[in-house]
PDB file of N, CA and C in Angstrom:
ATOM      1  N   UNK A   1     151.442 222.793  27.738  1.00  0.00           N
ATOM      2  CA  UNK A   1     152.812 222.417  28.016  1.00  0.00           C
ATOM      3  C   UNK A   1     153.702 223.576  27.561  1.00  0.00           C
ATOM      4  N   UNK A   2     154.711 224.092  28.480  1.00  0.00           N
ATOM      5  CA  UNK A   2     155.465 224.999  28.116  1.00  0.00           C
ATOM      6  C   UNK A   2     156.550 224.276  26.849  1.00  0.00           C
ATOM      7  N   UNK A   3     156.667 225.946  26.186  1.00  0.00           N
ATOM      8  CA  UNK A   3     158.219 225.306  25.218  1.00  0.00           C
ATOM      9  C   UNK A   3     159.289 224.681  25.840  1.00  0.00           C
ATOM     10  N   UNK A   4     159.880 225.259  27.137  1.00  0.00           N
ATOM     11  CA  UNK A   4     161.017 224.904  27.590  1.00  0.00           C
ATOM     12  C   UNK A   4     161.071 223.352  27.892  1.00  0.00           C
ATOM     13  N   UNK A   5     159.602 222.793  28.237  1.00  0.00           N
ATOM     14  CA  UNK A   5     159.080 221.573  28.840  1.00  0.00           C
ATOM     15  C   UNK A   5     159.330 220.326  27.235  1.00  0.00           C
ATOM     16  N   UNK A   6     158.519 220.905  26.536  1.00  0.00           N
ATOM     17  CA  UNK A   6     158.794 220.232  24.986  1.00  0.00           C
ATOM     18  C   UNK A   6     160.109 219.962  24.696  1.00  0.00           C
ATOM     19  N   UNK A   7     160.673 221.384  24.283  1.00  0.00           N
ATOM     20  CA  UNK A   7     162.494 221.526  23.883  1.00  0.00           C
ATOM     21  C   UNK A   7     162.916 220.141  24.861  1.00  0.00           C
ATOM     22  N   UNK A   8     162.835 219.669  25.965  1.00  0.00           N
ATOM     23  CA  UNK A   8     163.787 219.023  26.751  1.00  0.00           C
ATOM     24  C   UNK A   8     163.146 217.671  26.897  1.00  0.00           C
ATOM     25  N   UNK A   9     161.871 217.530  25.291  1.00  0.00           N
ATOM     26  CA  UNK A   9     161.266 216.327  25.495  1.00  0.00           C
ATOM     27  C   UNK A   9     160.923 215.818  26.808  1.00  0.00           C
ATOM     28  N   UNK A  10     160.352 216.407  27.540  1.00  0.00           N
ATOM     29  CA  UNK A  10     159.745 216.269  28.929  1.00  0.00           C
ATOM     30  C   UNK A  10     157.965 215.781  28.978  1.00  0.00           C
ATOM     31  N   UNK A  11     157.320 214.980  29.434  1.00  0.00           N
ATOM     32  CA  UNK A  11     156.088 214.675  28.990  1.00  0.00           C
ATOM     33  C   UNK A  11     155.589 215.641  30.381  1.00  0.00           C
ATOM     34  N   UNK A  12     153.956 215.981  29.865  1.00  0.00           N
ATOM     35  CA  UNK A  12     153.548 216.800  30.789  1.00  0.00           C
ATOM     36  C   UNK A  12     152.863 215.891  32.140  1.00  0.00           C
ATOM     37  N   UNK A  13     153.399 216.575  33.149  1.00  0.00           N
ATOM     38  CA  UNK A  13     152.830 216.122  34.295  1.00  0.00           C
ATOM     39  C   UNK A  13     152.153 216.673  35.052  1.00  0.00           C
ATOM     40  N   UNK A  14     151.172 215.709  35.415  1.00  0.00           N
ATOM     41  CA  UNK A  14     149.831 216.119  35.925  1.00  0.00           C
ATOM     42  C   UNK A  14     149.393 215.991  37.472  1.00  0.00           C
ATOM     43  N   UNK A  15     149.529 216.715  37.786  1.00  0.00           N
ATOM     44  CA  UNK A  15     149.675 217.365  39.424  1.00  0.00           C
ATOM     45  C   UNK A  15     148.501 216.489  40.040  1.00  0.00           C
ATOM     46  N   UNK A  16     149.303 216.178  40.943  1.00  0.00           N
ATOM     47  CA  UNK A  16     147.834 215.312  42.325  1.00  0.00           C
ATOM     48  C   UNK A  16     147.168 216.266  42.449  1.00  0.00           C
ATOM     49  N   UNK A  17     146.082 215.926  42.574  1.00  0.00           N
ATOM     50  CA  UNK A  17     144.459 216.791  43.868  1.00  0.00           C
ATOM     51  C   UNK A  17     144.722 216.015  44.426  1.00  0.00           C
ATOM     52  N   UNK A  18     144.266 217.224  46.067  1.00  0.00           N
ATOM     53  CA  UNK A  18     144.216 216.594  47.333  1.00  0.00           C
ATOM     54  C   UNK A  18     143.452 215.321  47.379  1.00  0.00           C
ATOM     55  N   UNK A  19     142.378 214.763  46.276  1.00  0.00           N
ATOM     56  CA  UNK A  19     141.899 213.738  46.791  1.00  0.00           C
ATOM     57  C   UNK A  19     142.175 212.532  45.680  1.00  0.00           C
ATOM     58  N   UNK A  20     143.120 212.645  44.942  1.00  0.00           N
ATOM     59  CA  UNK A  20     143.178 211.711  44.275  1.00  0.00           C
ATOM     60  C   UNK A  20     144.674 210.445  44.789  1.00  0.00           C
ATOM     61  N   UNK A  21     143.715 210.176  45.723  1.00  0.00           N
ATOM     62  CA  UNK A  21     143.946 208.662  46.490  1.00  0.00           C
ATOM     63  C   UNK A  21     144.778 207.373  45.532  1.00  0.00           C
ATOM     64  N   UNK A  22     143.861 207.510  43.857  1.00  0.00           N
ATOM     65  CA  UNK A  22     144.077 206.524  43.411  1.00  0.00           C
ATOM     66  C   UNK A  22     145.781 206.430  42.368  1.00  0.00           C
ATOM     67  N   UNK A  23     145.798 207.521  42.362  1.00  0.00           N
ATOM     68  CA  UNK A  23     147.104 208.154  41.840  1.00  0.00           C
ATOM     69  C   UNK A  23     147.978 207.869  42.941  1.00  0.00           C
ATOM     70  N   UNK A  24     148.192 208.143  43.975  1.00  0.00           N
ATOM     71  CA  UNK A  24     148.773 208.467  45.420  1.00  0.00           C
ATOM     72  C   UNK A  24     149.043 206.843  45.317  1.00  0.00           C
ATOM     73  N   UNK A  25     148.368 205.656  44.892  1.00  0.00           N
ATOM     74  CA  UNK A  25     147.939 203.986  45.528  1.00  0.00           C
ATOM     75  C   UNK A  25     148.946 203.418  44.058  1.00  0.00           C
ATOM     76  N   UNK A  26     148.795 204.420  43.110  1.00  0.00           N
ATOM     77  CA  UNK A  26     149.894 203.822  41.949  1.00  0.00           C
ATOM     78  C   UNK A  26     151.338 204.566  42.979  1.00  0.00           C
ATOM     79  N   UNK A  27     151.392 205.451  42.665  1.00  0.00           N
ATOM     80  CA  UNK A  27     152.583 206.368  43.137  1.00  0.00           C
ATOM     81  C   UNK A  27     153.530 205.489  43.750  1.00  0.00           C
ATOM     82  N   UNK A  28     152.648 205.104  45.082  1.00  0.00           N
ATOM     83  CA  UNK A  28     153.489 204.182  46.152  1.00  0.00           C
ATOM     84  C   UNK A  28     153.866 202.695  45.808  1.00  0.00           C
ATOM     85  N   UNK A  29     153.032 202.236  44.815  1.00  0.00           N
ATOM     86  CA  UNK A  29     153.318 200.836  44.263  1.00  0.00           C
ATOM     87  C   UNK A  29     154.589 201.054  43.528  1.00  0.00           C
ATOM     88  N   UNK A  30     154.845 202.330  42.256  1.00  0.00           N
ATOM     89  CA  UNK A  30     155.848 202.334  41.990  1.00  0.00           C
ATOM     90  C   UNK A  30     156.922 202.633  42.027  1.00  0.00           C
ATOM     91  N   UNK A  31     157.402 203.438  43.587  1.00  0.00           N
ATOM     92  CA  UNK A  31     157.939 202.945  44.450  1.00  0.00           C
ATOM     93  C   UNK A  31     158.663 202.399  45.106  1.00  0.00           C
ATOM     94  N   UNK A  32     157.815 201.145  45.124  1.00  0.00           N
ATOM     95  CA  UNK A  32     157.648 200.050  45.755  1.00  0.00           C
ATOM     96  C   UNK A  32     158.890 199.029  44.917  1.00  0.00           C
ATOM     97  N   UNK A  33     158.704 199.315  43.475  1.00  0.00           N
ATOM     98  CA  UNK A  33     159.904 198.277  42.553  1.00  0.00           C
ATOM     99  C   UNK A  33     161.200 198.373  42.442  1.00  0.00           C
ATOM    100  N   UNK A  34     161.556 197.376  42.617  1.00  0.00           N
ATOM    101  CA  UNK A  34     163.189 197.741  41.974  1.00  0.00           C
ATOM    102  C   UNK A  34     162.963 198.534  40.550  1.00  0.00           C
ATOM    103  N   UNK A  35     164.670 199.127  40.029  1.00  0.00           N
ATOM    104  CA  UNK A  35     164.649 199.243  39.300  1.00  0.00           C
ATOM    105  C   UNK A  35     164.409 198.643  37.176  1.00  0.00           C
ATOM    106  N   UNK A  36     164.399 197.307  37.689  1.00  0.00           N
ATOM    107  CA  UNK A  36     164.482 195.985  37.160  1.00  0.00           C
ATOM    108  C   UNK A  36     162.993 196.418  36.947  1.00  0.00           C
ATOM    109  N   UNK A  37     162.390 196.126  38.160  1.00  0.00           N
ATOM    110  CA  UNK A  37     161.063 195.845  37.803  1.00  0.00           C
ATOM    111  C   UNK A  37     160.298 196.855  37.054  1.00  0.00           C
ATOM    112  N   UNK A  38     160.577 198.034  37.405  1.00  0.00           N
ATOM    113  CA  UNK A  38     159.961 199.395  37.124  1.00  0.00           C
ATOM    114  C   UNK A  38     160.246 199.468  35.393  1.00  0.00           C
ATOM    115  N   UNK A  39     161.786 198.820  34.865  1.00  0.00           N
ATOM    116  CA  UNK A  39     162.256 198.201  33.745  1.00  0.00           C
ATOM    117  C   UNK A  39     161.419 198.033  32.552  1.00  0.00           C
ATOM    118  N   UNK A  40     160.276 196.806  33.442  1.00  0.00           N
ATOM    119  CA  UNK A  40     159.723 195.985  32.829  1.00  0.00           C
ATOM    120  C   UNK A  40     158.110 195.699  32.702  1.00  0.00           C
ATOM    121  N   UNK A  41     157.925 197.103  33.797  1.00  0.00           N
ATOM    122  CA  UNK A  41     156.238 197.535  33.908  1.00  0.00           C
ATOM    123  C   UNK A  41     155.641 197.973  32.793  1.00  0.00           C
ATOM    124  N   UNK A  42     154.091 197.398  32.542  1.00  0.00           N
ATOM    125  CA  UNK A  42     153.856 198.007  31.356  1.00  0.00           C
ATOM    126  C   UNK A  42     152.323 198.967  32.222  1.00  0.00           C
ATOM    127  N   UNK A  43     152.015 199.660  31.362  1.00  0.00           N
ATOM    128  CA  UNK A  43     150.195 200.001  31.674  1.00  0.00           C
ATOM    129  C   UNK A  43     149.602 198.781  32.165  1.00  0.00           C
ATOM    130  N   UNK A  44     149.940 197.737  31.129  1.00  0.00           N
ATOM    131  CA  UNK A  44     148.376 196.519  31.333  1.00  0.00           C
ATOM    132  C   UNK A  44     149.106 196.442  32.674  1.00  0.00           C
ATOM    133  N   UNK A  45     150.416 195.582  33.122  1.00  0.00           N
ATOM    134  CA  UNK A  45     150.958 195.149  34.368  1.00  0.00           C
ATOM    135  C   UNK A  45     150.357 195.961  35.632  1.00  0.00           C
ATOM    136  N   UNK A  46     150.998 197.146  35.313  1.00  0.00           N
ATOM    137  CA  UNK A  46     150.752 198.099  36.513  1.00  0.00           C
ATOM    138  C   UNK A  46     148.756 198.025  36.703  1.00  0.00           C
ATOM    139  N   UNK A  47     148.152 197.974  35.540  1.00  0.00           N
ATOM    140  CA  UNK A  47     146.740 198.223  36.222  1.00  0.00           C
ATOM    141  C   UNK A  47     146.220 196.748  36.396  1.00  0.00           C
ATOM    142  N   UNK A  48     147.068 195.773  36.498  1.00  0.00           N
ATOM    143  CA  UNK A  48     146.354 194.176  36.704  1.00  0.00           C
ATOM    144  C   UNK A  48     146.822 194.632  38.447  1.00  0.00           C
ATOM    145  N   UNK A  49     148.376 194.495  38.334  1.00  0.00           N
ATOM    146  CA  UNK A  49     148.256 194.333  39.876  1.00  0.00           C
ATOM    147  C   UNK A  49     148.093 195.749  40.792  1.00  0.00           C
ATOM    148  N   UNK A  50     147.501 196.969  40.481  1.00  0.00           N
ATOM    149  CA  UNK A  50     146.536 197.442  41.188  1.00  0.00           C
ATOM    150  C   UNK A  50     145.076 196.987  41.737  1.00  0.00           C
ATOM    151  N   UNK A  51     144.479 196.265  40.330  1.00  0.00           N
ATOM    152  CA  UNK A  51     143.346 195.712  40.484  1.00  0.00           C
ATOM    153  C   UNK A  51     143.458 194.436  41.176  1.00  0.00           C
ATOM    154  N   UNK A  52     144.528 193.888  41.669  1.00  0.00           N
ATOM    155  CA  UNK A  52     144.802 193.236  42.583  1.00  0.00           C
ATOM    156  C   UNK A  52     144.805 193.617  44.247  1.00  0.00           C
ATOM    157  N   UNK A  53     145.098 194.389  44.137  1.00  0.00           N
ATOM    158  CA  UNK A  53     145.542 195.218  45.503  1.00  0.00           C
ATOM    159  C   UNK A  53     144.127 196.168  45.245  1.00  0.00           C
ATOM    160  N   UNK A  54     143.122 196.022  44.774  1.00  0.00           N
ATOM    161  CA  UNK A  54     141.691 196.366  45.081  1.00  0.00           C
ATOM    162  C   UNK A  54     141.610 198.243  44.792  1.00  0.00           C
ATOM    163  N   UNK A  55     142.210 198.192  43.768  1.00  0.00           N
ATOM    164  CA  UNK A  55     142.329 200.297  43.115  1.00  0.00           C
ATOM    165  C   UNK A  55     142.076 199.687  41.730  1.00  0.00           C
ATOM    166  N   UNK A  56     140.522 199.940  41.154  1.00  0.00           N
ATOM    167  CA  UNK A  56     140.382 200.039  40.124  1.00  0.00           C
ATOM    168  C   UNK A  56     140.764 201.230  39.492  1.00  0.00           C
ATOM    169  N   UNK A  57     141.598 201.095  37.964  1.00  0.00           N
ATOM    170  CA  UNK A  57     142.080 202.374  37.061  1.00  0.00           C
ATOM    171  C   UNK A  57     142.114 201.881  35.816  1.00  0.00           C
ATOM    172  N   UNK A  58     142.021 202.441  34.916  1.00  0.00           N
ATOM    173  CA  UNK A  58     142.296 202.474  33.541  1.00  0.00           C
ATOM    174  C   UNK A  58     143.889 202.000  33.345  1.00  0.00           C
ATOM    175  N   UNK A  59     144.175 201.238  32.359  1.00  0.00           N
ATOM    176  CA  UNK A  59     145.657 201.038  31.480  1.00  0.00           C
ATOM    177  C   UNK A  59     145.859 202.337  31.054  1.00  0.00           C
ATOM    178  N   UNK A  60     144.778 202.900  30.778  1.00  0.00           N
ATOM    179  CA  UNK A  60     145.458 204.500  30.021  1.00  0.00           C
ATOM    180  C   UNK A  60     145.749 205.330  30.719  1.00  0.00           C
ATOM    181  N   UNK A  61     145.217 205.348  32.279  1.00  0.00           N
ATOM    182  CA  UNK A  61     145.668 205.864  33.348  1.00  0.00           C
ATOM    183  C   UNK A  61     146.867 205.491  33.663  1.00  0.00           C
ATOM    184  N   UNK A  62     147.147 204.360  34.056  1.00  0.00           N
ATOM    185  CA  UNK A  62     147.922 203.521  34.662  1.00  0.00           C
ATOM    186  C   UNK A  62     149.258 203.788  33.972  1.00  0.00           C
ATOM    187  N   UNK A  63     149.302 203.930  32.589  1.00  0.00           N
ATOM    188  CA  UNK A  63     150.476 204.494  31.681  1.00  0.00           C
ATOM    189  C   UNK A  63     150.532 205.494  31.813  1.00  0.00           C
ATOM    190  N   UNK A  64     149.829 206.790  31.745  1.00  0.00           N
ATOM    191  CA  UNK A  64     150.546 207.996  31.854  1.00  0.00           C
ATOM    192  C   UNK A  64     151.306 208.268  33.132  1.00  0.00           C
ATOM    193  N   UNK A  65     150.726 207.918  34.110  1.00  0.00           N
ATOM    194  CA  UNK A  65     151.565 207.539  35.666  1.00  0.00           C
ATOM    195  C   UNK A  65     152.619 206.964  35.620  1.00  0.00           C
ATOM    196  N   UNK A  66     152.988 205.670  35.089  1.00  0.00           N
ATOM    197  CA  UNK A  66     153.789 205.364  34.371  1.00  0.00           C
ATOM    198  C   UNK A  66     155.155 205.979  33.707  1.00  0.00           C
ATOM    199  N   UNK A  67     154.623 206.644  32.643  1.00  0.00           N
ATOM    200  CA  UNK A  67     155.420 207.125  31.896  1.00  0.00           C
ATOM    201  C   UNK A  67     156.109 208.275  32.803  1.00  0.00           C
ATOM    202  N   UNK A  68     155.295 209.060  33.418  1.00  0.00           N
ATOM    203  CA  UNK A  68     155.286 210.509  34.059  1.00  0.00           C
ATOM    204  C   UNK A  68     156.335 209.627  35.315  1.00  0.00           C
ATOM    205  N   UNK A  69     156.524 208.587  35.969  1.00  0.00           N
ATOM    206  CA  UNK A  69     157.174 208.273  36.734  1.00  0.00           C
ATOM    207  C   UNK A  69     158.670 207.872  36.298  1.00  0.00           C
ATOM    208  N   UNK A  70     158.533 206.995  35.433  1.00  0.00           N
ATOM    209  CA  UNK A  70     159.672 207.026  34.685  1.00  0.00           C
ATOM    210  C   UNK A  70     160.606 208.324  34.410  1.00  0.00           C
ATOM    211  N   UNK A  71     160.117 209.002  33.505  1.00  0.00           N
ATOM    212  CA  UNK A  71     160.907 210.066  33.530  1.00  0.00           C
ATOM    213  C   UNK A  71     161.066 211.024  34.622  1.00  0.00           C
ATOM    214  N   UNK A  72     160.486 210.730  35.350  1.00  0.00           N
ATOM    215  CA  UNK A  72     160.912 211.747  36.815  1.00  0.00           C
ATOM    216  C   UNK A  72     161.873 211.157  37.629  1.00  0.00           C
ATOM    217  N   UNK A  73     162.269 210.230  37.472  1.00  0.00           N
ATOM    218  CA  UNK A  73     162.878 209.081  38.407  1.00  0.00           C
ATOM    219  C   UNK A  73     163.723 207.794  37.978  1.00  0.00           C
ATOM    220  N   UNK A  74     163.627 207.593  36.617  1.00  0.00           N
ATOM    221  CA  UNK A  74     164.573 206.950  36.125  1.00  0.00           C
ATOM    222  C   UNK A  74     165.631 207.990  35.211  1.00  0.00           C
ATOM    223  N   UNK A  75     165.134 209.399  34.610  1.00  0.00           N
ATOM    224  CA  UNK A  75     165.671 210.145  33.467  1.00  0.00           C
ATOM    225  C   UNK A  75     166.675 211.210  34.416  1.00  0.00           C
ATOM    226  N   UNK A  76     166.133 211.444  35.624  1.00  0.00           N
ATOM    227  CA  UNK A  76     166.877 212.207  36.434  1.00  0.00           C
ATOM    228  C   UNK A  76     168.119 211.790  37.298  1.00  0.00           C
ATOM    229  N   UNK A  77     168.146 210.162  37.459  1.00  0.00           N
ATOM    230  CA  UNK A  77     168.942 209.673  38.214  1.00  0.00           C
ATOM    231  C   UNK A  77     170.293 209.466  36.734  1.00  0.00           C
ATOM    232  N   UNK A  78     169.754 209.181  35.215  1.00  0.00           N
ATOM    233  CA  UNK A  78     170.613 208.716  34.667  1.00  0.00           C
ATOM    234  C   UNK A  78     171.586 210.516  34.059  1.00  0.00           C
ATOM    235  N   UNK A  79     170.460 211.327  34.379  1.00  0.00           N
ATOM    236  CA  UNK A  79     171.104 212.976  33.969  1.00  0.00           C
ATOM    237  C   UNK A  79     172.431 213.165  35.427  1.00  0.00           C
ATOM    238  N   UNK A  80     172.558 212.492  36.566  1.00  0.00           N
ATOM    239  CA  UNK A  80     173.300 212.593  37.796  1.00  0.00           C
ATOM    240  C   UNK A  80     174.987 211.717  37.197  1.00  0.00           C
ATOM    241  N   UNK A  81     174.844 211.053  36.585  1.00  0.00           N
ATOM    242  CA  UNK A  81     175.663 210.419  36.368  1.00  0.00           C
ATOM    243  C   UNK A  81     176.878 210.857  35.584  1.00  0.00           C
TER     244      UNK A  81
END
């Protein structure tokens, strides 16, 4: 992780491969939420109802995606304001 990335408390994010489908199947689920909902997602949540929608992943997966989404997309819209 670069300094500049740290300094601005930024968590590191971890770039798709072309074949990682299962990342791509969270991606679009979260998405998919209001802001409310996205609110109130946890790891366990997000990897129950993947494993609903038939994409087995880890909670520990499922959170760093998570987290890494959050701040790309909730931290940037509230820096616009």
């Amino acid at each position: 992780m670069s300094r500049e990335r740290r300094a601005q408390g930024r968590p590191r994010v971890t770039q798709p491969r072309g074949d990682d489908t299962k990342r791509r199947r969270v991606e679009e689920y979260l998405a998919s939420l209001d802001p409310g909902q996205l609110g109130v997602a946890t790891d366990s949540s997000v990897c129950a109802d993947m494993a609903a929608a038939g994409v087995a992943i880890s909670a520990r997966y499922a959170g760093r995606i998570l987290e890494e989404w959050r701040f790309d997309h909730l931290a940037s819209g509230e820096r616009r304001r």
